[in-house]
Protein backbone atom coordinates (compact mmCIF):
# COMPACT_ATOMS: atom_id res chain seq x y z
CA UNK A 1 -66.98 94.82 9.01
CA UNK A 2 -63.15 94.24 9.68
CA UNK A 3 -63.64 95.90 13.19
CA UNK A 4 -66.47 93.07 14.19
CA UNK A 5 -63.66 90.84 12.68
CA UNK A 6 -61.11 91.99 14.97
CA UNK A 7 -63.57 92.32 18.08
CA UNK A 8 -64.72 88.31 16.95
CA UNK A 9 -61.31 87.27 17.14
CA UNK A 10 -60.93 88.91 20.48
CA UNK A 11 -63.04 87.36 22.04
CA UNK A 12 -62.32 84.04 20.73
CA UNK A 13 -58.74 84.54 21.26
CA UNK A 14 -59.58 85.26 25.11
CA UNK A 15 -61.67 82.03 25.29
CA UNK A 16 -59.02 79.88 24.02
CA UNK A 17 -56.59 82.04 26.96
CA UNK A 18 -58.97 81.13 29.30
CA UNK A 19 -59.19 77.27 28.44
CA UNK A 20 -55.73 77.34 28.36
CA UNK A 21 -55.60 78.86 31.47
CA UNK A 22 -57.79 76.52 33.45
CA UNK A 23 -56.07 73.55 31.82
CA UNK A 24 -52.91 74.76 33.70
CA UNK A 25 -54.37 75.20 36.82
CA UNK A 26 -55.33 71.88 35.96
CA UNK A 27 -52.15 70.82 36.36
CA UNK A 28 -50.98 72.47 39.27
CA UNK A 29 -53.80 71.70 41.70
CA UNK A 30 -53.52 67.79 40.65
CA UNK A 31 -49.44 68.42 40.95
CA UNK A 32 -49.04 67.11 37.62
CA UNK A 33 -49.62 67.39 33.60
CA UNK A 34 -50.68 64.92 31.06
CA UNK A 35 -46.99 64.32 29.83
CA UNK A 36 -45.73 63.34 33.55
CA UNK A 37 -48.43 60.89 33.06
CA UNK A 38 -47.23 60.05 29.71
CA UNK A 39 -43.43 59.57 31.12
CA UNK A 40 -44.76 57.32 33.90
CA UNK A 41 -46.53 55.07 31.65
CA UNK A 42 -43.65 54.59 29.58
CA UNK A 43 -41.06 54.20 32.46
CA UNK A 44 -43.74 51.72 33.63
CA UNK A 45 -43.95 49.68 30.70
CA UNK A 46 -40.32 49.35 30.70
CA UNK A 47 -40.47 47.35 33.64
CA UNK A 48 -43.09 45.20 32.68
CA UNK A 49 -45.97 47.01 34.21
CA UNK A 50 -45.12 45.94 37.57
CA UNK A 51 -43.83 47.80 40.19
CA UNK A 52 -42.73 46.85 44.52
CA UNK A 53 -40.26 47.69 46.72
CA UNK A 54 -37.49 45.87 44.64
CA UNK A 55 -37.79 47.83 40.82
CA UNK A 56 -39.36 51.11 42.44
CA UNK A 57 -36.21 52.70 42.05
CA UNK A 58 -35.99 51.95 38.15
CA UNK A 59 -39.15 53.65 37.47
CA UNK A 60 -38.20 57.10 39.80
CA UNK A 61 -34.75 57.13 38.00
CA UNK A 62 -36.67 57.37 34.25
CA UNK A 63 -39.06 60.20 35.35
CA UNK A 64 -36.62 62.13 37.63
CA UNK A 65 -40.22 62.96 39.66
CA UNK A 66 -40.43 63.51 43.37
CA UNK A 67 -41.88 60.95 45.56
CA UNK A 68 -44.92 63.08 45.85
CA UNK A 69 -45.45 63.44 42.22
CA UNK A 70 -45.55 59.40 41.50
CA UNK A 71 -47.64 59.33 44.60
CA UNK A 72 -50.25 61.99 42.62
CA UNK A 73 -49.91 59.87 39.22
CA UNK A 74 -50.72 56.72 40.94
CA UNK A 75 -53.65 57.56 42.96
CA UNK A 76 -55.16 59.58 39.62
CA UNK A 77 -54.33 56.24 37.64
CA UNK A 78 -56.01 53.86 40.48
CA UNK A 79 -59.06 56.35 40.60
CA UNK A 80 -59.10 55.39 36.59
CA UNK A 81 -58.21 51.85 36.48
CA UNK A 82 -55.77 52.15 35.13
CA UNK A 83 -53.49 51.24 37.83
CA UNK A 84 -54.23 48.72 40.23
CA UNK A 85 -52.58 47.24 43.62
CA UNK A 86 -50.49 43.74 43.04
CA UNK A 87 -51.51 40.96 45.85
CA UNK A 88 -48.90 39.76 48.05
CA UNK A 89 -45.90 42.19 46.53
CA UNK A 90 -47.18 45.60 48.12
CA UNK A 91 -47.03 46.84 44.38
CA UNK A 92 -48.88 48.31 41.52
CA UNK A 93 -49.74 46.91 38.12
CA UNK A 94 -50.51 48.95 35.05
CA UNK A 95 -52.99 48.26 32.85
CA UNK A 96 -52.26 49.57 29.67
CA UNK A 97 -52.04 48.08 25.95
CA UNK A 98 -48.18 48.22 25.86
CA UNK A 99 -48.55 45.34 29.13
CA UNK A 100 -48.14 41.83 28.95
């Protein structure tokens, strides 16, 4: 009985290596995890939810990410929602509940 308790938690131990696997390839085929995302949103909201060409630079500086990165997190926010393009500023806009 202890061995089909060792051989049970095997096996679930492997499944929970395997999710946790996955969830990190995850990651690295969309180029970024779920607490980039988290550090975007925040820089983001610190600037009002808006961002264009002038306060870009304000939002790179508080995430230290590569252009290509914020590029990732934007267009996985926009296919979301969450994230749309401002009119007439060449911009985004967050939507979030920390906005005005």
């Amino acid at each position: 009985m202890i061995q089909a308790t060792n051989i049970s938690f095997g096996v679930r131990g492997a499944a929970c290596c395997a999710t946790l696997l996955v969830a990190g390839c995850a990651d690295v085929q969309r180029g970024f995890s779920d607490r980039d995302m988290d550090r975007f949103v925040a820089a983001m909201i610190s600037v009002d939810c808006k961002v264009d060409f002038k306060n870009h630079e304000v939002v790179e500086e508080a995430t230290g990410f590569s252009t290509d990165k914020l590029m990732a997190i934007t267009d996985h926010l926009k296919e979301k929602r969450l994230v749309v393009e401002t009119e007439n500023t060449n911009g985004i806009t967050l939507i979030n509940k920390g906005c005005p």
